[in-house]
N, C-alpha and C. Protein backbone atom coordinates (compact mmCIF):
# COMPACT_ATOMS: atom_id res chain seq x y z
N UNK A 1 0.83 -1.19 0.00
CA UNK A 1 0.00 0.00 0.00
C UNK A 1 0.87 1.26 0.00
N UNK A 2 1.46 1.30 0.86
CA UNK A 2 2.31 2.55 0.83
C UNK A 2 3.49 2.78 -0.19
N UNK A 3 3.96 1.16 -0.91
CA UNK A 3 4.70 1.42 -2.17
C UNK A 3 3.58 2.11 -2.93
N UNK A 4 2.16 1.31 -3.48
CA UNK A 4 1.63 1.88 -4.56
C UNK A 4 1.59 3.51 -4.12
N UNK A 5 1.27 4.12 -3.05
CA UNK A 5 0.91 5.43 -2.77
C UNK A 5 2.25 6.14 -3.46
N UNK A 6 3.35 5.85 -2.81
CA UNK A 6 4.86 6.22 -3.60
C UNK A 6 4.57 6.48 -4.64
N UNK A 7 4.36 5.43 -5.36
CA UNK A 7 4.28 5.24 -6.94
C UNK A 7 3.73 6.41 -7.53
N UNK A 8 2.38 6.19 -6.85
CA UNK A 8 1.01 7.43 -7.04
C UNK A 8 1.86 8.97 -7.77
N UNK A 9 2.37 9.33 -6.44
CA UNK A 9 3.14 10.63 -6.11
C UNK A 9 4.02 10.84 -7.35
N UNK A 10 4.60 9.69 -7.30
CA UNK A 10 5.92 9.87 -8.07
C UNK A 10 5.37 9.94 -9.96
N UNK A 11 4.13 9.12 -9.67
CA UNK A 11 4.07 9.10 -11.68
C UNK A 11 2.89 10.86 -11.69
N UNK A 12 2.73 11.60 -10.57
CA UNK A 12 2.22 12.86 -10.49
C UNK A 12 2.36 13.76 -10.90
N UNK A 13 4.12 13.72 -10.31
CA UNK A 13 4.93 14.51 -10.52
C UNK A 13 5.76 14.82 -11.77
N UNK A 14 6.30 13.18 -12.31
CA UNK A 14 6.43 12.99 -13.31
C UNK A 14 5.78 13.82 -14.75
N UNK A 15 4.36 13.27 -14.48
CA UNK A 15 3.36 14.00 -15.67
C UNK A 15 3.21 15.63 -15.34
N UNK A 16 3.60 16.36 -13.88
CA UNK A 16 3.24 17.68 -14.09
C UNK A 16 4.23 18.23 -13.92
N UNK A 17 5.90 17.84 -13.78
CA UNK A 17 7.06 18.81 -13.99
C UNK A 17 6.92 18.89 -15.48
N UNK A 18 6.88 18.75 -16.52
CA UNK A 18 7.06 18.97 -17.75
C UNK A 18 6.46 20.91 -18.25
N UNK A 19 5.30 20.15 -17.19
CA UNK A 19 4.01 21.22 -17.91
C UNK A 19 4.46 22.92 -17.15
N UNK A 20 5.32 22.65 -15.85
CA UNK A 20 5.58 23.97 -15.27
C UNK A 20 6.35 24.75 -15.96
N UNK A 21 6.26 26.27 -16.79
CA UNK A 21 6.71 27.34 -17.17
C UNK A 21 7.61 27.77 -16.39
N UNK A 22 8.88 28.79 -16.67
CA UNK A 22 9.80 29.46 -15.71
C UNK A 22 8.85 30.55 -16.13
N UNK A 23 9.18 31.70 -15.14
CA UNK A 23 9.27 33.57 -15.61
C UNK A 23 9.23 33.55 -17.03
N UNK A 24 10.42 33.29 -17.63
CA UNK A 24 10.76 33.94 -18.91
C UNK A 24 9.92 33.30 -20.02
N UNK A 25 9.83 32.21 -19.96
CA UNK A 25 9.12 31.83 -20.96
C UNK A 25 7.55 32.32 -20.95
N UNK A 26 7.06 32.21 -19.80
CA UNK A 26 5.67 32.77 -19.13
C UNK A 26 5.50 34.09 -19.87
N UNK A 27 6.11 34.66 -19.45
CA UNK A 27 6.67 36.21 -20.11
C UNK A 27 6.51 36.31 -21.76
N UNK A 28 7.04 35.33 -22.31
CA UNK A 28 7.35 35.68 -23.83
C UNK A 28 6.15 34.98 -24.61
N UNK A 29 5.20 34.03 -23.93
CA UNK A 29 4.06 33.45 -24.96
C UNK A 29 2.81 33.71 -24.12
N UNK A 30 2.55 34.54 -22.68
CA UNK A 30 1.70 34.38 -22.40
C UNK A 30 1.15 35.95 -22.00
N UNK A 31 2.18 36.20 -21.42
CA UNK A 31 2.00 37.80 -20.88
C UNK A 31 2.71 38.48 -21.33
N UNK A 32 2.51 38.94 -22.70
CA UNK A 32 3.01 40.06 -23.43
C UNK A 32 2.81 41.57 -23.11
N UNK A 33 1.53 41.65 -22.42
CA UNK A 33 1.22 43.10 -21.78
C UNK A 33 2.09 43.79 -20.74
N UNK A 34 2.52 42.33 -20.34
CA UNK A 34 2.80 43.21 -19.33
C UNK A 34 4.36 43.75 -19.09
N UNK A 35 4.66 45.15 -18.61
CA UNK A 35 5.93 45.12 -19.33
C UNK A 35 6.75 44.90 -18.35
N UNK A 36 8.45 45.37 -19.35
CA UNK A 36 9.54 44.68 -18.50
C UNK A 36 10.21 46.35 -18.03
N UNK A 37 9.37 46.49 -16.88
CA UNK A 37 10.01 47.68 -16.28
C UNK A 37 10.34 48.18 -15.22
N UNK A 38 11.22 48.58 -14.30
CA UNK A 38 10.96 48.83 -12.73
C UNK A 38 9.20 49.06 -12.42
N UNK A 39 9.19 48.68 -10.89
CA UNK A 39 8.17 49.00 -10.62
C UNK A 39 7.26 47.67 -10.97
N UNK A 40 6.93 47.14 -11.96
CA UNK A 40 6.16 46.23 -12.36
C UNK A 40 6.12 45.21 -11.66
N UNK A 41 4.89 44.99 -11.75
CA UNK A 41 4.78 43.55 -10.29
C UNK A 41 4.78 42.07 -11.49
N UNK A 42 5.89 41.04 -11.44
CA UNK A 42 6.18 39.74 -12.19
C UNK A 42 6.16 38.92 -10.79
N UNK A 43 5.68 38.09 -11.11
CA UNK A 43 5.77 36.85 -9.48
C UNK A 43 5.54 37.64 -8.42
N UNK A 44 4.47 38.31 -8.27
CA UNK A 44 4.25 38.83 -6.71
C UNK A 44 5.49 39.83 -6.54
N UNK A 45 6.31 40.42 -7.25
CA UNK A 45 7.24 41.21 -6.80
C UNK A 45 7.60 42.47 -7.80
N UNK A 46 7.55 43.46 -7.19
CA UNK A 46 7.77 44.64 -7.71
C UNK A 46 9.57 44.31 -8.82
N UNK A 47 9.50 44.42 -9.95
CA UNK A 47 10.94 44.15 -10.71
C UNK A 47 11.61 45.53 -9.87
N UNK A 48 13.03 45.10 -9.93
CA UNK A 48 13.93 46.32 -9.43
C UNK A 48 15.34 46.10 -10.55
N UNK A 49 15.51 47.34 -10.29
CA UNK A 49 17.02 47.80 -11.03
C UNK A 49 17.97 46.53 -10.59
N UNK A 50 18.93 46.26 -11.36
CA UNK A 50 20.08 45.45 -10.99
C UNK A 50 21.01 45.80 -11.84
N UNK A 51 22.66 46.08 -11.59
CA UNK A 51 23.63 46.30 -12.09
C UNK A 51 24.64 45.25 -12.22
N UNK A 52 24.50 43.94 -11.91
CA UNK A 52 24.83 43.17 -11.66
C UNK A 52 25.63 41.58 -13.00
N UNK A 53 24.46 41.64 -13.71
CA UNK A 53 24.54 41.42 -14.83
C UNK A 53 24.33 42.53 -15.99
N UNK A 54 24.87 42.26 -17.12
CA UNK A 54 24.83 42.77 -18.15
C UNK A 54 24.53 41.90 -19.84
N UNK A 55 23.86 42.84 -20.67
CA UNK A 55 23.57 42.27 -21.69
C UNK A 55 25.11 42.59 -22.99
N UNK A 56 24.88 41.74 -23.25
CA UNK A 56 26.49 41.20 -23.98
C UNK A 56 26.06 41.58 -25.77
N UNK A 57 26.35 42.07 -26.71
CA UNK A 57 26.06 42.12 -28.19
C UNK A 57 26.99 41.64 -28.86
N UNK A 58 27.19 40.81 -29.67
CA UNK A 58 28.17 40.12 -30.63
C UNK A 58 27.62 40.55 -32.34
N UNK A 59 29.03 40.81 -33.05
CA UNK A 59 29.17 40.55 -34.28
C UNK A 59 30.02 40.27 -34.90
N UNK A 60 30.15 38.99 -35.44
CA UNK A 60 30.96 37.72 -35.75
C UNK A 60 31.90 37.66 -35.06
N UNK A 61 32.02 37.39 -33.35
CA UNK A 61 32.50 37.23 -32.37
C UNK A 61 33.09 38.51 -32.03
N UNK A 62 32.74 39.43 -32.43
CA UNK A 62 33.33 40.38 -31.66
C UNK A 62 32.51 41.51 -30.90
N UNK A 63 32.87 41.82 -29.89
CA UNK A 63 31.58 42.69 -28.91
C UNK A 63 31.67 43.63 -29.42
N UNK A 64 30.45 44.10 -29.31
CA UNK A 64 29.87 46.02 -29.40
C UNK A 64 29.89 46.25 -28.40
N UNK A 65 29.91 47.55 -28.22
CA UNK A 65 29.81 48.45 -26.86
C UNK A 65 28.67 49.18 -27.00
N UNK A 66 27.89 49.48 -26.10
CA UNK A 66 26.59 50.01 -26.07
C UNK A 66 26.88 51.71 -26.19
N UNK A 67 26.42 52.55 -26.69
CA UNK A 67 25.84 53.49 -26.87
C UNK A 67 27.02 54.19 -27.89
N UNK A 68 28.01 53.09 -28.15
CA UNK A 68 29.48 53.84 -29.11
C UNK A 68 28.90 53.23 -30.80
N UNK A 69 28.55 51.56 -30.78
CA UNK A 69 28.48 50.64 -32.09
C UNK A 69 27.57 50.88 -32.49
N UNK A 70 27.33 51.10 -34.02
CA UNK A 70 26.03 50.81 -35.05
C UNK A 70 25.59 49.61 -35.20
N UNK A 71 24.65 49.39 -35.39
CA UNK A 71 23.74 48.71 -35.87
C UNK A 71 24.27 48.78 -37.60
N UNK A 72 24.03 47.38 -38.59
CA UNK A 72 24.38 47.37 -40.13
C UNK A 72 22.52 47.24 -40.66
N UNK A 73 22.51 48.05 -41.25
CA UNK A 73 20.95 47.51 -41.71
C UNK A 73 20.75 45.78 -42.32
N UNK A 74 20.00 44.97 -42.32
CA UNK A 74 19.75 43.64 -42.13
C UNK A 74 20.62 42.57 -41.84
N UNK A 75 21.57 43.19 -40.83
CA UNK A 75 22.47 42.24 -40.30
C UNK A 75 21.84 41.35 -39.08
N UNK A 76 22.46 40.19 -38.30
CA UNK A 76 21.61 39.35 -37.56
C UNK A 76 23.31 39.46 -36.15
N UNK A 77 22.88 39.91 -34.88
CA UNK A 77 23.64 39.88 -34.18
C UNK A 77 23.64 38.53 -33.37
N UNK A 78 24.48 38.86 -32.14
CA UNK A 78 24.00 37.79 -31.25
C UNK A 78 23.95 38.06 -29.81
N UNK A 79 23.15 37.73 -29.33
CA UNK A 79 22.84 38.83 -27.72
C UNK A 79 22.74 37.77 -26.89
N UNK A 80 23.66 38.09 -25.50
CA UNK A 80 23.74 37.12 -24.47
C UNK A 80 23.20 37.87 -23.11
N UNK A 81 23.58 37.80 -22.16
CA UNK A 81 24.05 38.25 -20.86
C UNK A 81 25.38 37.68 -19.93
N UNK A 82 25.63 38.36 -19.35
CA UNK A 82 27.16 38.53 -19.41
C UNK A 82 27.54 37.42 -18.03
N UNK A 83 26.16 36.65 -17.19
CA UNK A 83 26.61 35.95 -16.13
C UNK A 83 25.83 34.77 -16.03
N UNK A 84 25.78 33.61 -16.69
CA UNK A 84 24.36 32.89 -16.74
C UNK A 84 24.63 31.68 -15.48
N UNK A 85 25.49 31.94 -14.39
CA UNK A 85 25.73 31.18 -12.77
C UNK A 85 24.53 31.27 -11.94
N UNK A 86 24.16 30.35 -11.61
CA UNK A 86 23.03 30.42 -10.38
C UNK A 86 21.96 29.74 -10.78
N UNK A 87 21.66 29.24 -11.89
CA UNK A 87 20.54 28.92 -12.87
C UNK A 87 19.42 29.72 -13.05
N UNK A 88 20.17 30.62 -13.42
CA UNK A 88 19.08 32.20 -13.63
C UNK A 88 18.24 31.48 -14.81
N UNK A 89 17.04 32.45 -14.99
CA UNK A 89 16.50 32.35 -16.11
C UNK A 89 16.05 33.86 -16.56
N UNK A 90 16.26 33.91 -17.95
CA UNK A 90 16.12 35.43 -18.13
C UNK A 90 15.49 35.78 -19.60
N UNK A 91 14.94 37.05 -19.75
CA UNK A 91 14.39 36.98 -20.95
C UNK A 91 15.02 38.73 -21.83
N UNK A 92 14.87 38.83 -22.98
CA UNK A 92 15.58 39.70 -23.77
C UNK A 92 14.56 40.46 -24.36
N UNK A 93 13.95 41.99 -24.37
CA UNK A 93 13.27 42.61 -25.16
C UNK A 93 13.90 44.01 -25.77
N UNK A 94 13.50 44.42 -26.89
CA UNK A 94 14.16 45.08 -27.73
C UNK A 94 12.91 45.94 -28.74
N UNK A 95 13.41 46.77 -29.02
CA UNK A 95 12.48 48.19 -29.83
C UNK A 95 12.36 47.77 -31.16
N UNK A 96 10.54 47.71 -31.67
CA UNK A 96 10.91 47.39 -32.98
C UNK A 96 11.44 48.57 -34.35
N UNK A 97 11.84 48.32 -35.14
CA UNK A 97 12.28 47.37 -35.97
C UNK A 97 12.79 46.32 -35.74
N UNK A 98 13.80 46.25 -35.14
CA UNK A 98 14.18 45.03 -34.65
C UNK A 98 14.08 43.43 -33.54
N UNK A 99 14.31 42.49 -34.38
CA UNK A 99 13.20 41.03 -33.83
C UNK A 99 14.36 39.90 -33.61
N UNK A 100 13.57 39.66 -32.80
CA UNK A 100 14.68 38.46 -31.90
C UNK A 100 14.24 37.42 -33.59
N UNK A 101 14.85 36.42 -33.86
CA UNK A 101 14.20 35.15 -34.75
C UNK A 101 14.58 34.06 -33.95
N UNK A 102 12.81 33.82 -33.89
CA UNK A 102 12.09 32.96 -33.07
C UNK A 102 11.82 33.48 -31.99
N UNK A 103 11.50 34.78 -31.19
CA UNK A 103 11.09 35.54 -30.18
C UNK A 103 9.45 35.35 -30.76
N UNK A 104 8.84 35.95 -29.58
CA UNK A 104 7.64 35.92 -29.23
C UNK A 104 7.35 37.40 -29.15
N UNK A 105 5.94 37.40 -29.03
CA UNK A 105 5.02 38.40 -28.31
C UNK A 105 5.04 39.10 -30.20
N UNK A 106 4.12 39.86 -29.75
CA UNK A 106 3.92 41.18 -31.43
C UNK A 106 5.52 41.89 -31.78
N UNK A 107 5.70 41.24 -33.33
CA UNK A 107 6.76 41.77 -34.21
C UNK A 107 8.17 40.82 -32.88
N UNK A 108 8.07 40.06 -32.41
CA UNK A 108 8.96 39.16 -31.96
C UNK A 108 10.20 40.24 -31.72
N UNK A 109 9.46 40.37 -30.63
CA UNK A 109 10.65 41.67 -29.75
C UNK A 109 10.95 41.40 -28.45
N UNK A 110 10.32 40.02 -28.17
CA UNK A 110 10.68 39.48 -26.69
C UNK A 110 11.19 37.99 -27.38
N UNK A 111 12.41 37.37 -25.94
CA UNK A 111 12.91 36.18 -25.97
C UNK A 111 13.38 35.68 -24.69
N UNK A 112 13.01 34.53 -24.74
CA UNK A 112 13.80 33.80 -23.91
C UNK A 112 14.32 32.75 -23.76
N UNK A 113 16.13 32.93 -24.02
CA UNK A 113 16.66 31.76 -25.02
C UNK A 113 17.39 31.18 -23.43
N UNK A 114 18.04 30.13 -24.11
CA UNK A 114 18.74 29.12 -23.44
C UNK A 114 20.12 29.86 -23.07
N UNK A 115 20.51 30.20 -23.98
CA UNK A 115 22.42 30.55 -23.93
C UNK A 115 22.18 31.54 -25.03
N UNK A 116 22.05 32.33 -26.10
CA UNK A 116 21.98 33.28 -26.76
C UNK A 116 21.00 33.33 -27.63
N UNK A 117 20.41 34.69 -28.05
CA UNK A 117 19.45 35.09 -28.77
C UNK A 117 20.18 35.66 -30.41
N UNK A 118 19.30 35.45 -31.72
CA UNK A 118 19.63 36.39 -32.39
C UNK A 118 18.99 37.08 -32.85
N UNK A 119 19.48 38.26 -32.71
CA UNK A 119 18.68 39.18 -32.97
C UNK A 119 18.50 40.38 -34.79
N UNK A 120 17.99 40.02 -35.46
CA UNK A 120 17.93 40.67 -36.73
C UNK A 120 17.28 42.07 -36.67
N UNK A 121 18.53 43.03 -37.62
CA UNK A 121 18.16 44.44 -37.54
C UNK A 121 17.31 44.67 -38.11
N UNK A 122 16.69 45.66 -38.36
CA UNK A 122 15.95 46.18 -39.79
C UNK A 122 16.61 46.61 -40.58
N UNK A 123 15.75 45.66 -42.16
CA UNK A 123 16.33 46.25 -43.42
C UNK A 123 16.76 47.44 -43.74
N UNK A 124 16.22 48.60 -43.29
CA UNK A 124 16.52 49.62 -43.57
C UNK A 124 16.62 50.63 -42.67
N UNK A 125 17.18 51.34 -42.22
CA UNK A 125 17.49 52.17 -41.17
C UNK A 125 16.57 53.47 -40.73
N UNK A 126 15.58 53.73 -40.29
CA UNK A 126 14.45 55.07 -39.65
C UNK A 126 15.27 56.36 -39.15
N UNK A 127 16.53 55.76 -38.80
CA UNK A 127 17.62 56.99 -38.15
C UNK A 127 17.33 56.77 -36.32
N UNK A 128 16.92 55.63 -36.06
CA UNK A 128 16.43 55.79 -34.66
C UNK A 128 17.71 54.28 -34.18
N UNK A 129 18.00 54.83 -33.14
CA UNK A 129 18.46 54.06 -32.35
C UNK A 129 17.68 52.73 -31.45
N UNK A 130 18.72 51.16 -31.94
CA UNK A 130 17.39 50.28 -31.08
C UNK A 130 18.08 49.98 -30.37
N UNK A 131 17.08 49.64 -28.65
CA UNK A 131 17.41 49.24 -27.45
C UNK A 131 17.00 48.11 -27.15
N UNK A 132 18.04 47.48 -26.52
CA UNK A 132 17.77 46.18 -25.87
C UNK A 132 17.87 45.99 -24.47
N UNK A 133 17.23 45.07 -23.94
CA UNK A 133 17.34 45.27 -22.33
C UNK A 133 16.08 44.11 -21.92
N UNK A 134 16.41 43.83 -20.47
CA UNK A 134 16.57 41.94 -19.98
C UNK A 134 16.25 42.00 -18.82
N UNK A 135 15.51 41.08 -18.24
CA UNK A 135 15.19 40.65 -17.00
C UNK A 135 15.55 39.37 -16.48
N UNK A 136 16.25 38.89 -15.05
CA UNK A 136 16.05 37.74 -15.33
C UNK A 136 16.14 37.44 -13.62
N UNK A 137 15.86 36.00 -13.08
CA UNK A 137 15.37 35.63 -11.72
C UNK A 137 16.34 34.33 -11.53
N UNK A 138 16.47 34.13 -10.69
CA UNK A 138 16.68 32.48 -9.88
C UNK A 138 15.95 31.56 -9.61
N UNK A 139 14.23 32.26 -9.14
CA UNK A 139 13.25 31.35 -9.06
C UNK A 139 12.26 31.88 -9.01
N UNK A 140 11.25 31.68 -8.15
CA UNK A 140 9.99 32.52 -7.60
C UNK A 140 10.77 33.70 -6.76
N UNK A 141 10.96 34.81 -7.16
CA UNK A 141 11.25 36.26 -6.23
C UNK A 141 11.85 37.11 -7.48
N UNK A 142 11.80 38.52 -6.81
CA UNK A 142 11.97 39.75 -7.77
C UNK A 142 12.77 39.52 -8.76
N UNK A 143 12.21 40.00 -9.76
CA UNK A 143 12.81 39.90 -11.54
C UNK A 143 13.62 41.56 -11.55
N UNK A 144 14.67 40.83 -11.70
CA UNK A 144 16.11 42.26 -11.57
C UNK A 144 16.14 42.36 -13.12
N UNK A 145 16.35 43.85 -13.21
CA UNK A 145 15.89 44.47 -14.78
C UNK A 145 17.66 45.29 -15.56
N UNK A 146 17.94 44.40 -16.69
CA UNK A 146 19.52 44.43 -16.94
C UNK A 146 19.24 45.85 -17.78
N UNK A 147 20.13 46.61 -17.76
CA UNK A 147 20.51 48.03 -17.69
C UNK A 147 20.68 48.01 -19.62
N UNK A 148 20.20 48.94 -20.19
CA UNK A 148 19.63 48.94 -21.74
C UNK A 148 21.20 48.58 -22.06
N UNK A 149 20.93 48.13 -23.29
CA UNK A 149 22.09 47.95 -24.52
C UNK A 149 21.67 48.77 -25.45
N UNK A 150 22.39 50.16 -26.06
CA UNK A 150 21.69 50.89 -27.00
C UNK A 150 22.64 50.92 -28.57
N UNK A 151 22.15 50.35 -29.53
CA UNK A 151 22.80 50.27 -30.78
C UNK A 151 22.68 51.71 -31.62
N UNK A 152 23.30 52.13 -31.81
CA UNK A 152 23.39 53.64 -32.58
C UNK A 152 22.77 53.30 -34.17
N UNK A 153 22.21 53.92 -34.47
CA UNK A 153 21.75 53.95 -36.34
C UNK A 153 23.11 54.03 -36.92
N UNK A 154 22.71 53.40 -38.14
CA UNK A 154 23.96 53.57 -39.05
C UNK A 154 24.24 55.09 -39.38
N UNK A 155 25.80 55.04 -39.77
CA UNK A 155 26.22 56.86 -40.18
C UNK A 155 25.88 56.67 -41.32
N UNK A 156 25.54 57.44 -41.76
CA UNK A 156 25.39 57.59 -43.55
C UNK A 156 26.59 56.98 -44.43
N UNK A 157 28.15 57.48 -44.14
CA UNK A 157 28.87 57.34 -44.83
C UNK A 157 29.40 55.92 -44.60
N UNK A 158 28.96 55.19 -43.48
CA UNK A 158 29.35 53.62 -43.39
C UNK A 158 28.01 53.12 -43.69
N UNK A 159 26.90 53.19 -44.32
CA UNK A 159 25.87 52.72 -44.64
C UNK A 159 26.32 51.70 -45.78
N UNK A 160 25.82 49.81 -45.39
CA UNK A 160 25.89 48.94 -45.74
C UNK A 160 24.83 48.32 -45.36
N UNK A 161 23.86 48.18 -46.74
CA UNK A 161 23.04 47.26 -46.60
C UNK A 161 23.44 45.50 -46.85
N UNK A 162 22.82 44.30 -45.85
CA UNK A 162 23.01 43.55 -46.11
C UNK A 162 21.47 42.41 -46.70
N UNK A 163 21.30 41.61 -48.00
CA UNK A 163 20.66 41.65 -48.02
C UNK A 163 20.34 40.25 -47.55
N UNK A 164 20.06 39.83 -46.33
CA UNK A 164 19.89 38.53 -45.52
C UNK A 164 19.17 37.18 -46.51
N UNK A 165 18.32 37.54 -47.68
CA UNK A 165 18.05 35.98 -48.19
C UNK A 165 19.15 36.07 -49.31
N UNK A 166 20.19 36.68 -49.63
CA UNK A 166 20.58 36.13 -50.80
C UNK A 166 22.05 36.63 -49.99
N UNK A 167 22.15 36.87 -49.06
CA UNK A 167 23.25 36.89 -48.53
C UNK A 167 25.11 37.82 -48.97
N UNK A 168 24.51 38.67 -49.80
CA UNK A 168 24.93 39.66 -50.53
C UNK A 168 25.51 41.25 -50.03
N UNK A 169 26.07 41.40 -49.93
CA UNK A 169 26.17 42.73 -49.16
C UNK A 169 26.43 43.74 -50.12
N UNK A 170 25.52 44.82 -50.29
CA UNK A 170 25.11 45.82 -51.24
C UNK A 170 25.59 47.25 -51.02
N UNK A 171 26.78 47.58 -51.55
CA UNK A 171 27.43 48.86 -50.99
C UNK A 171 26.35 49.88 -50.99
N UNK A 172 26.42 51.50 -50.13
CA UNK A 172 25.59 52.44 -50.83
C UNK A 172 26.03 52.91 -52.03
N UNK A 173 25.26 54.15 -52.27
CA UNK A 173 25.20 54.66 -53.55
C UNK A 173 26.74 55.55 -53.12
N UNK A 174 27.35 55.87 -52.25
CA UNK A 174 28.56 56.64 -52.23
C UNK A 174 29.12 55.62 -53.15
N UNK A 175 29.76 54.56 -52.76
CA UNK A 175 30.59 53.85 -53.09
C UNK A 175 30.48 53.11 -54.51
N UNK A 176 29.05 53.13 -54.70
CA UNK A 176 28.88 52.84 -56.19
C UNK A 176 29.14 53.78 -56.90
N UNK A 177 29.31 55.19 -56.51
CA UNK A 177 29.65 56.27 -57.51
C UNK A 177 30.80 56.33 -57.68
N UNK A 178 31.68 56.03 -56.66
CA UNK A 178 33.34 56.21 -56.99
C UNK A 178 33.69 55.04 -57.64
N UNK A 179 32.90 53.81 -57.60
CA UNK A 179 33.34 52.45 -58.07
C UNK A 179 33.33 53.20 -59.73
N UNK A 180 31.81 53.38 -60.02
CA UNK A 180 31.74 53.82 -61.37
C UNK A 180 32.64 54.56 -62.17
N UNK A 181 33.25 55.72 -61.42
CA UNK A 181 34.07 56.86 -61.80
C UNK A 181 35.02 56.01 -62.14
N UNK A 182 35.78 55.35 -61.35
CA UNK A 182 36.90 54.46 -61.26
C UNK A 182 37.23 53.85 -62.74
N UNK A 183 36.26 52.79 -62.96
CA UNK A 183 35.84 52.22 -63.49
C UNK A 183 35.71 53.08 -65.39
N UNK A 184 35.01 54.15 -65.18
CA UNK A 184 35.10 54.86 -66.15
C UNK A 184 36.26 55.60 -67.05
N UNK A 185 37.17 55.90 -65.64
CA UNK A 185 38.35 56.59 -66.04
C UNK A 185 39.46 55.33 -66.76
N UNK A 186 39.56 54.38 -65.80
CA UNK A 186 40.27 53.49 -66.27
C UNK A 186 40.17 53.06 -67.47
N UNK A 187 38.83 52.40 -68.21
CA UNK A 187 38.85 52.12 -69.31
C UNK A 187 38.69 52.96 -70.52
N UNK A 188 38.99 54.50 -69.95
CA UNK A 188 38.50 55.40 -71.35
C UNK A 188 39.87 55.77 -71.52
N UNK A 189 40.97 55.57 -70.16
CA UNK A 189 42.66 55.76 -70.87
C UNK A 189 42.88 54.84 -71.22
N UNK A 190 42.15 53.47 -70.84
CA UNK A 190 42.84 52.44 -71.20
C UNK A 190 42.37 52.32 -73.26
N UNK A 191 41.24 52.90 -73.41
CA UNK A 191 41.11 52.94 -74.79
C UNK A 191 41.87 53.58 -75.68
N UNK A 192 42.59 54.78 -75.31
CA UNK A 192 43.51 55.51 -75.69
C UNK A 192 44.85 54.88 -76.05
């Protein structure tokens, strides 16, 4: 009797750890309203500031620095946080144009990945700067809110579009004009 009761418990538990959500994921397919900001009550607890961790930006292994690096119009970064010890769980939201791929919530501007997110710019640049910025917990108690990552718009004169399905990178029109000139001069002495 008291084995089968064991048993009971144990095939219970079995069938309902699967089904339990963390924070972050909770966050990214269920409660999209609600936001990721001081003050905001997530798990019974007001979120608070934390300086503690930080959100990390990669492009092709090499870090950006927040509020110095551009953004490339349709380039695809890669966004971490900078301490993943303790078995935190944490989630990543960001300003659209720009979308986590495979993020959640409207225009997939929230995530919550395992070990890194990527995040794809917009095709084309508005002149606005996009922000990223993260929450993340240990368990049930206050969701500490990671301090923005801000990507600068492209400068005009480093403006490089990339075009992500054909994988092409499309100089601007500066550089197509001097290509042309180039190009022109050369073969009209070279006709001579």
């Amino acid at each position: 009797m008291r084995f089968t009761r064991s048993l009971s418990l144990l095939l219970v538990c079995v069938i309902l750890l699967p089904r339990v959500q963390s924070f972050a994921s909770w966050f990214v397919k269920e409660y999209c309203n609600r936001k990721l900001v001081e003050g905001e009550i997530i798990m019974n607890n007001e979120v608070l500031e934390d300086e503690s961790r930080s959100i990390k930006v990669f492009r092709n292994n090499q870090e950006l620095q927040s509020s110095i690096d551009s953004y490339v119009p349709g380039e695809e970064l890669i966004v971490t946080i900078s301490d993943k010890a303790g078995g935190i769980q944490y989630v990543f939201e960001t300003t659209p144009p720009a979308k986590f791929i495979g993020g959640g919530c409207e225009n997939d501007v929230r995530i919550a990945p395992s070990t890194h997110a990527k995040l794809l710019m917009p095709s084309e640049s508005a002149g606005d700067s996009i922000r990223i910025w993260g929450g993340w917990a240990t368990g049930h108690e206050a969701v500490k809110l990671i301090k923005d990552f801000i990507l600068l718009p492209p400068k005009p004169a480093e403006s490089i579009k990339i075009d992500s399905t054909q994988g092409l990178i499309i100089a601007n029109n500066t550089f197509l004009t001097y290509l042309s000139i180039y190009l022109f001069i050369h073969l009209f002495y070279r006709a001579k």
